[in-house]
PDB file of N, CA and C in Angstrom:
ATOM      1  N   UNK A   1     -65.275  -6.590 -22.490  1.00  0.00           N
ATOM      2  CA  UNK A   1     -66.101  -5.920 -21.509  1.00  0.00           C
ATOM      3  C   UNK A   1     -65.645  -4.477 -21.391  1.00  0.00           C
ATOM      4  N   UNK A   2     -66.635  -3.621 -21.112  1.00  0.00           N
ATOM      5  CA  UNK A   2     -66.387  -2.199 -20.888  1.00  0.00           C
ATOM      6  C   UNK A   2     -66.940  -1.824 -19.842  1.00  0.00           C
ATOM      7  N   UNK A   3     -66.409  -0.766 -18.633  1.00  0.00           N
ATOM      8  CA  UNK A   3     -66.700  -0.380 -17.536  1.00  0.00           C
ATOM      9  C   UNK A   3     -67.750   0.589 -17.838  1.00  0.00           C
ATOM     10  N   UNK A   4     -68.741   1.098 -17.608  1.00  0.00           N
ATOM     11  CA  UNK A   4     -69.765   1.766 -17.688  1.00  0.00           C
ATOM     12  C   UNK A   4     -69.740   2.862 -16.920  1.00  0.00           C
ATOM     13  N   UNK A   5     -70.131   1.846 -15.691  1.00  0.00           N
ATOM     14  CA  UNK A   5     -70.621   2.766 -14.466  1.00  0.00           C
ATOM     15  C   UNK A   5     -70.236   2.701 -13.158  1.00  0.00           C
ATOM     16  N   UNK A   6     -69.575   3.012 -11.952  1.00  0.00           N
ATOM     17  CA  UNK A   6     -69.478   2.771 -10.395  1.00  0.00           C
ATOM     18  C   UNK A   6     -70.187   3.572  -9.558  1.00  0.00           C
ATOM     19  N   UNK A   7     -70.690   2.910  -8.950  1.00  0.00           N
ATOM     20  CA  UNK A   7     -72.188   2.748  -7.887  1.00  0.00           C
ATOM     21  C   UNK A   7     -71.453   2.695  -6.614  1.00  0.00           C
ATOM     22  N   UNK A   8     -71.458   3.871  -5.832  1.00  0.00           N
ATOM     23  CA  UNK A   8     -71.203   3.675  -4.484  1.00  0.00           C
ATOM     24  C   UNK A   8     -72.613   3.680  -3.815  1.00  0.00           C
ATOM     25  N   UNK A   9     -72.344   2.913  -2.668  1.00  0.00           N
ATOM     26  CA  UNK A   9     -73.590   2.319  -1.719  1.00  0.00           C
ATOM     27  C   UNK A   9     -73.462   3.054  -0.800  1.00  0.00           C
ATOM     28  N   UNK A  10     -74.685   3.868  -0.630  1.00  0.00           N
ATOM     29  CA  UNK A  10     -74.894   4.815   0.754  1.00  0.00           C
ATOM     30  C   UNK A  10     -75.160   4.320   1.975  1.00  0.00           C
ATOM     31  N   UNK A  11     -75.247   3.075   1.724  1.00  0.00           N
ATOM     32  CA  UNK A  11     -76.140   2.168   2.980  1.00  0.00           C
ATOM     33  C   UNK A  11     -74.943   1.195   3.435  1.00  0.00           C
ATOM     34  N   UNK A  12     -74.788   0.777   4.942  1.00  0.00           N
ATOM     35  CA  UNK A  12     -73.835  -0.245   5.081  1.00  0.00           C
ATOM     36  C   UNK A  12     -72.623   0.605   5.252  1.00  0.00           C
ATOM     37  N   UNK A  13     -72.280   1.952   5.650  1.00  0.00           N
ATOM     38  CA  UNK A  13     -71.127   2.579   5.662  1.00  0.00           C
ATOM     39  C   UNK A  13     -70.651   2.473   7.094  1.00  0.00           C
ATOM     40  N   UNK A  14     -69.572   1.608   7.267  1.00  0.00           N
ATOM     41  CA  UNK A  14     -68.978   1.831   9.092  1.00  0.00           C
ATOM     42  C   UNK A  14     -68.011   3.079   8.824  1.00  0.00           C
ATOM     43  N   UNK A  15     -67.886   3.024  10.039  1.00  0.00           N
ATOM     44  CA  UNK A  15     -66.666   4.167  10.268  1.00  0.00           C
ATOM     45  C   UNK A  15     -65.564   3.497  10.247  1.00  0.00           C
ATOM     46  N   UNK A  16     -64.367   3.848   9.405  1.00  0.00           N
ATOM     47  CA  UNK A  16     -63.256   3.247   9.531  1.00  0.00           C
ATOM     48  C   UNK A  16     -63.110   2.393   8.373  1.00  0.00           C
ATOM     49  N   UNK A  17     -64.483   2.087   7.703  1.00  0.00           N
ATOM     50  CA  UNK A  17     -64.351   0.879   6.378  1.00  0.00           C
ATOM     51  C   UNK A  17     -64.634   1.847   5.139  1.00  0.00           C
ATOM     52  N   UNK A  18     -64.010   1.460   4.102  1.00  0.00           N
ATOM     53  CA  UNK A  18     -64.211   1.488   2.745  1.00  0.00           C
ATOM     54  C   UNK A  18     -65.948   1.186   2.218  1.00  0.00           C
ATOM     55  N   UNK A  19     -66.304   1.986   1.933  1.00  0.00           N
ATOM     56  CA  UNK A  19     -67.906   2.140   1.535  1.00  0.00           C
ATOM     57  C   UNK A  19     -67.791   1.195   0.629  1.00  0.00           C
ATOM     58  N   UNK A  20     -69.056   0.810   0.569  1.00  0.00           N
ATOM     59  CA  UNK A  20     -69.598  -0.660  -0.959  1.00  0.00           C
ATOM     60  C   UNK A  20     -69.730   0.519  -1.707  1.00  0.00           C
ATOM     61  N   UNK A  21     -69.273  -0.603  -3.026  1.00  0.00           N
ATOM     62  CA  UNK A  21     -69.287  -0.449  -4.438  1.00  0.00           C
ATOM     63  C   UNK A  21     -69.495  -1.133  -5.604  1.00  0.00           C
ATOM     64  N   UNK A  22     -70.160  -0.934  -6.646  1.00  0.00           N
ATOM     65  CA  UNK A  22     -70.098  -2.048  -7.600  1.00  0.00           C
ATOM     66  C   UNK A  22     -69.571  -1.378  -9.077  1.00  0.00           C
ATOM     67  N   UNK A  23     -69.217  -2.194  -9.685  1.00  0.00           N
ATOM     68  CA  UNK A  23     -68.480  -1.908 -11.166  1.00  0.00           C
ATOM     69  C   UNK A  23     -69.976  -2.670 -11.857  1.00  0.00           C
ATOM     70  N   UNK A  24     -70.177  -1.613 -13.103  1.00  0.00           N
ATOM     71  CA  UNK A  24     -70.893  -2.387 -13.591  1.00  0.00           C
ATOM     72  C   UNK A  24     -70.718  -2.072 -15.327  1.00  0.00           C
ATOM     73  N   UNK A  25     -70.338  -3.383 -15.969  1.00  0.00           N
ATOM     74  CA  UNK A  25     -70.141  -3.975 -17.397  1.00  0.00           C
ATOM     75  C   UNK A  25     -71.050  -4.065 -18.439  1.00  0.00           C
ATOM     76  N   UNK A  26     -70.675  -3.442 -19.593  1.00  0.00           N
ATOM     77  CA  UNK A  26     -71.334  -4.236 -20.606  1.00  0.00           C
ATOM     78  C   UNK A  26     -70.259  -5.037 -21.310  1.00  0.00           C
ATOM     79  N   UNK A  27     -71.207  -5.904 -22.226  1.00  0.00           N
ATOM     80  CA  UNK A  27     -70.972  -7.132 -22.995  1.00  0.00           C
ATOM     81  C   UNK A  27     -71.101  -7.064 -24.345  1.00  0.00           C
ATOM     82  N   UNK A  28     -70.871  -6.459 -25.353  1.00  0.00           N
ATOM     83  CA  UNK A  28     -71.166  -6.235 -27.024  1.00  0.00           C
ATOM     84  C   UNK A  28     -70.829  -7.649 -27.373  1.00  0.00           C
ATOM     85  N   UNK A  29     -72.057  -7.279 -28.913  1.00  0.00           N
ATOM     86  CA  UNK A  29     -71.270  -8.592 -29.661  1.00  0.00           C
ATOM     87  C   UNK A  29     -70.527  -9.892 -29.573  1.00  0.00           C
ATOM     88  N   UNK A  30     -71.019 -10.546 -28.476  1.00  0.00           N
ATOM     89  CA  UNK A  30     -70.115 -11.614 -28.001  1.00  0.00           C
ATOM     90  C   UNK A  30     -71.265 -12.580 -27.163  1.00  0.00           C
ATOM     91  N   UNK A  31     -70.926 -13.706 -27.138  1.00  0.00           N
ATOM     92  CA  UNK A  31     -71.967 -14.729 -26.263  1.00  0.00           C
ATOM     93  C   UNK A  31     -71.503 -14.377 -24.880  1.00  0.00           C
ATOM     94  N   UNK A  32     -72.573 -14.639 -24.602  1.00  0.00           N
ATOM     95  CA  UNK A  32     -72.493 -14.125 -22.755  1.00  0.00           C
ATOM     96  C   UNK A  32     -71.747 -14.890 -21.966  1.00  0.00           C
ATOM     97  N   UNK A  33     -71.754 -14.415 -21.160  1.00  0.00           N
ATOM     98  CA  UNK A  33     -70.427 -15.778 -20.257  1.00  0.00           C
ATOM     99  C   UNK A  33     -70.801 -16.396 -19.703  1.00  0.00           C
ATOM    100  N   UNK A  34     -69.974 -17.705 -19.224  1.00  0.00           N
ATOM    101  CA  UNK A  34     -70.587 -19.010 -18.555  1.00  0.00           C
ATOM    102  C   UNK A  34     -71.297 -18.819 -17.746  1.00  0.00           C
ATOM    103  N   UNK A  35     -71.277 -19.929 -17.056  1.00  0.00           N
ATOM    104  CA  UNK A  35     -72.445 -20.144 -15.840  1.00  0.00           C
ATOM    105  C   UNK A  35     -71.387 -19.825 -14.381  1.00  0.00           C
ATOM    106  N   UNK A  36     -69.768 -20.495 -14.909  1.00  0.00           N
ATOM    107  CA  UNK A  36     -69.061 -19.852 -13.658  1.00  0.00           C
ATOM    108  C   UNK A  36     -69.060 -18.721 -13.078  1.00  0.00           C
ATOM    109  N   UNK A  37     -68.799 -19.145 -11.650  1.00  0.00           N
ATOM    110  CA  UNK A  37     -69.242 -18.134 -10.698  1.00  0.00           C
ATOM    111  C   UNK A  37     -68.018 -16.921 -10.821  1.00  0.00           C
ATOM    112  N   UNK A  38     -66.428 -17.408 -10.506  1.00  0.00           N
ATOM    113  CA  UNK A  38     -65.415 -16.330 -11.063  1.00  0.00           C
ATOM    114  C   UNK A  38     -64.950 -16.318 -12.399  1.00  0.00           C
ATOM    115  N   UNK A  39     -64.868 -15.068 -12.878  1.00  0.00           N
ATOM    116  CA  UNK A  39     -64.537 -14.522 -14.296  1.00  0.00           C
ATOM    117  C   UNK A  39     -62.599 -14.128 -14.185  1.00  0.00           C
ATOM    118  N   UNK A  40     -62.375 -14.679 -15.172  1.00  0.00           N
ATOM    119  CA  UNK A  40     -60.295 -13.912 -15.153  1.00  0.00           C
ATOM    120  C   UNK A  40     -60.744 -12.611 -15.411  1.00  0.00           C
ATOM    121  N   UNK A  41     -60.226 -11.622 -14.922  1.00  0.00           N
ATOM    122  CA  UNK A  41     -60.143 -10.210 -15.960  1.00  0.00           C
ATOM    123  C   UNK A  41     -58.796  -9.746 -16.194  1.00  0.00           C
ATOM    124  N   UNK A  42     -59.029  -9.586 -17.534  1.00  0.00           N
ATOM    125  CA  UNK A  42     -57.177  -9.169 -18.007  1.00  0.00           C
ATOM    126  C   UNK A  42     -57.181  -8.252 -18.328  1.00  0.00           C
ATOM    127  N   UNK A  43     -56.281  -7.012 -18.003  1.00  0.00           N
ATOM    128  CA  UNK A  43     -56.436  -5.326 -19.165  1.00  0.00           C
ATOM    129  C   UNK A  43     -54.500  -5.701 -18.708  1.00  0.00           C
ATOM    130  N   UNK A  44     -54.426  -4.420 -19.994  1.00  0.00           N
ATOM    131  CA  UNK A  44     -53.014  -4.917 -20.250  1.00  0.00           C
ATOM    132  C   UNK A  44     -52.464  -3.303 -19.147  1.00  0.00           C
ATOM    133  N   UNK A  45     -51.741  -3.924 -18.280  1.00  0.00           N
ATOM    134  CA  UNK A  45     -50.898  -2.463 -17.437  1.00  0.00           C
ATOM    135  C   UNK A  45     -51.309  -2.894 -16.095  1.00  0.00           C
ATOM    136  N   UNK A  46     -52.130  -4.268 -16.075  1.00  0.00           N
ATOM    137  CA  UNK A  46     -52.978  -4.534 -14.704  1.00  0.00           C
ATOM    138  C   UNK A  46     -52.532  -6.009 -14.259  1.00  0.00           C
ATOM    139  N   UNK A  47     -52.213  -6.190 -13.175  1.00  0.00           N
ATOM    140  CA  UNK A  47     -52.423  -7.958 -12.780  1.00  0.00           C
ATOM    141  C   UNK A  47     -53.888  -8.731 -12.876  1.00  0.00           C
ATOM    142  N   UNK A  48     -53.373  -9.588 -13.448  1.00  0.00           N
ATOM    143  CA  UNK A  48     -55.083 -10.399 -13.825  1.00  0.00           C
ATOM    144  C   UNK A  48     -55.344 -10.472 -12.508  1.00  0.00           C
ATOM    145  N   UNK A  49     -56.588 -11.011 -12.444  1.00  0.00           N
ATOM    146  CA  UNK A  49     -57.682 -11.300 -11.617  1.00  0.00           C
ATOM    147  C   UNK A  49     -59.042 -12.097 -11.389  1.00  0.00           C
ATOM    148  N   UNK A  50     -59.368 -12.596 -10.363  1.00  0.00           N
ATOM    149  CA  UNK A  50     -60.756 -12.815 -10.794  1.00  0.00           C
ATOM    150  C   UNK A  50     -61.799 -12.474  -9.639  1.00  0.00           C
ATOM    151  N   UNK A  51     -63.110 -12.059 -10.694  1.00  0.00           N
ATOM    152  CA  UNK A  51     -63.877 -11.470  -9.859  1.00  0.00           C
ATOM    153  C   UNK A  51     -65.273 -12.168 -10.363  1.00  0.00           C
ATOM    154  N   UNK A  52     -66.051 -12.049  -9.277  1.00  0.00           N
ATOM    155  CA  UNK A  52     -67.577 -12.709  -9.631  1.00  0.00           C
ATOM    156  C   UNK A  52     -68.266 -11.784  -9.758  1.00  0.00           C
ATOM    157  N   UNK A  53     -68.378 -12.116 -11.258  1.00  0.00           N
ATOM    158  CA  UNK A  53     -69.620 -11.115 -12.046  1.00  0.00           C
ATOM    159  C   UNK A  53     -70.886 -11.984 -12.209  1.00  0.00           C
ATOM    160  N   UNK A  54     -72.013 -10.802 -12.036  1.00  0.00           N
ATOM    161  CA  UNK A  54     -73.212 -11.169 -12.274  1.00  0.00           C
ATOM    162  C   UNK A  54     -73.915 -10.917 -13.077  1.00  0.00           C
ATOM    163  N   UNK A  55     -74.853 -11.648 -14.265  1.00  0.00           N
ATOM    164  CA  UNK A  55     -75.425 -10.868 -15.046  1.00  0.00           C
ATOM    165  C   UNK A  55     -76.597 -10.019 -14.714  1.00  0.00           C
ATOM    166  N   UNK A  56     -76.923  -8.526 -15.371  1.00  0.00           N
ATOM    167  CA  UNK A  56     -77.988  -7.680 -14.658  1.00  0.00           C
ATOM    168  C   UNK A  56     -79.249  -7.052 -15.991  1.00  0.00           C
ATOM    169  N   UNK A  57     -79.939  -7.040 -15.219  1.00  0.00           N
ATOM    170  CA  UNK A  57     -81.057  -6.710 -16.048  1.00  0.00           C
ATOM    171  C   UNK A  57     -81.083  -4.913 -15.774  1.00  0.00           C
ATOM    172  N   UNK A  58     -80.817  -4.279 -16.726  1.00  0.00           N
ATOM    173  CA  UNK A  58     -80.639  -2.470 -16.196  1.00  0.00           C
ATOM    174  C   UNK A  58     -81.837  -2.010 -17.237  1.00  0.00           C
ATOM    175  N   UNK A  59     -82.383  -1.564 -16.775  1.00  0.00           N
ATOM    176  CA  UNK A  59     -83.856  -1.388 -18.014  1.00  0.00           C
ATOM    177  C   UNK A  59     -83.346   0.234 -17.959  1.00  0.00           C
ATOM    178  N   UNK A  60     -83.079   1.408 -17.579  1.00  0.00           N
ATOM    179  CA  UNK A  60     -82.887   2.608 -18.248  1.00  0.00           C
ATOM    180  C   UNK A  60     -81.571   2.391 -19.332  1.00  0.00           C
ATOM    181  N   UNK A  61     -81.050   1.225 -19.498  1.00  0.00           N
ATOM    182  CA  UNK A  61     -79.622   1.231 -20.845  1.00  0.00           C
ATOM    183  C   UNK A  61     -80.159   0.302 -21.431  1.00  0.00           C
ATOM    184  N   UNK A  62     -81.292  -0.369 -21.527  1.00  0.00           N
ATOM    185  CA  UNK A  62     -81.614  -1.658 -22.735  1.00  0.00           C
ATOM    186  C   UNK A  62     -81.441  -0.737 -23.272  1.00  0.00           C
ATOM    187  N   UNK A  63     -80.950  -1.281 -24.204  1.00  0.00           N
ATOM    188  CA  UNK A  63     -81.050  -1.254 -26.028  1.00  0.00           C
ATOM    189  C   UNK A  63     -81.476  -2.183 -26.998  1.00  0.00           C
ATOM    190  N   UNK A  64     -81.714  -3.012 -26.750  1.00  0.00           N
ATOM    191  CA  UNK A  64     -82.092  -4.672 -27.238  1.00  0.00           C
ATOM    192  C   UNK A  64     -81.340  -4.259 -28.216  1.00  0.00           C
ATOM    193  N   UNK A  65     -80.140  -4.563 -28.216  1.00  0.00           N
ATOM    194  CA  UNK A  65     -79.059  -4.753 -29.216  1.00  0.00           C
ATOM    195  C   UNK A  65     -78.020  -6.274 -28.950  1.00  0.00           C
ATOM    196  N   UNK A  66     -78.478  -6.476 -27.867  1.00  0.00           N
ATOM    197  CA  UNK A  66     -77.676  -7.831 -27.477  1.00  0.00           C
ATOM    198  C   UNK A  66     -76.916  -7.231 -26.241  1.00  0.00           C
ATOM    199  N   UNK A  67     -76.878  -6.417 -25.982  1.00  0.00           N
ATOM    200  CA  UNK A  67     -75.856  -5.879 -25.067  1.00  0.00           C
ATOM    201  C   UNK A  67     -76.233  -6.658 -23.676  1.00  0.00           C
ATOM    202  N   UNK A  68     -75.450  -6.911 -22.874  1.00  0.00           N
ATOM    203  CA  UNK A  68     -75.145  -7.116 -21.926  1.00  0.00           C
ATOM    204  C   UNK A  68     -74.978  -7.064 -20.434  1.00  0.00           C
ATOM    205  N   UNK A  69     -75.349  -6.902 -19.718  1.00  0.00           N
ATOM    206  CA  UNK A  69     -74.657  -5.891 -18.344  1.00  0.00           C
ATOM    207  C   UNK A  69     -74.212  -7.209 -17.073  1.00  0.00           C
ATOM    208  N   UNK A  70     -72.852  -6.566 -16.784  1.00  0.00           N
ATOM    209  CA  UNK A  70     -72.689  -7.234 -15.755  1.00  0.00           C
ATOM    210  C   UNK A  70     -71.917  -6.850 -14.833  1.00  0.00           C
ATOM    211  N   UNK A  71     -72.446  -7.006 -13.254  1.00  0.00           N
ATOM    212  CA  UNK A  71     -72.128  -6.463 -12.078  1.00  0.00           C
ATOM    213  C   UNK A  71     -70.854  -6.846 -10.932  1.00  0.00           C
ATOM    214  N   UNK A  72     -70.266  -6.454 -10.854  1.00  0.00           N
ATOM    215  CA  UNK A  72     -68.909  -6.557  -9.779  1.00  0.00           C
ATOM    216  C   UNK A  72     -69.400  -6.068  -8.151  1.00  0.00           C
ATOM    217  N   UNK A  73     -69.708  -6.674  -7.248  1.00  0.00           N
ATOM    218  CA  UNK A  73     -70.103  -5.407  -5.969  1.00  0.00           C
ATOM    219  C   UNK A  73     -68.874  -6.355  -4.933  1.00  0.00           C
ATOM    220  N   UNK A  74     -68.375  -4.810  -4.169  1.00  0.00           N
ATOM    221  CA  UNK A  74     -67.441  -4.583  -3.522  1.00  0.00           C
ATOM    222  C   UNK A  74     -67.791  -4.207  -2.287  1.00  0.00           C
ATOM    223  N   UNK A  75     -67.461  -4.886  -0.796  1.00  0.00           N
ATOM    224  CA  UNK A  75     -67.874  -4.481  -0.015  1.00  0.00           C
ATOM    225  C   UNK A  75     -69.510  -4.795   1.069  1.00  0.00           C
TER     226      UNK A  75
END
């Protein structure tokens, strides 16, 4: 997976809280991922993790190449 893009959310901002956000993924060359709801994510220099990714339909980055997209939102 590769990080693309982060999307801060203008909407939903309290005072005092950390604004929403989402990470959003592509997927090359590879079968898409399960149906489970949390994903491990491993990068090496980082403590694993898991986070629930979603798969997304982004129509300004199709490429119909197989690619992928998938969403992390925070907040």
């Amino acid at each position: 997976m590769e990080l693309i893009d982060v999307r801060v959310s203008t909407s939903g901002n309290l005072a005092g809280k950390r604004q929403p956000f989402s990470l959003l993924f592509t997927l090359r060359h590879v079968p898409p991922l399960d149906d489970r709801l949390l994903h491990q994510l491993a990068e090496p220099g980082f403590e694993e993790c898991e986070l629930l990714l979603s798969r997304q339909y982004v129509p300004e980055l199709d490429r119909r190449d197989g690619t992928m997209f998938y969403e992390a939102v925070f907040g």
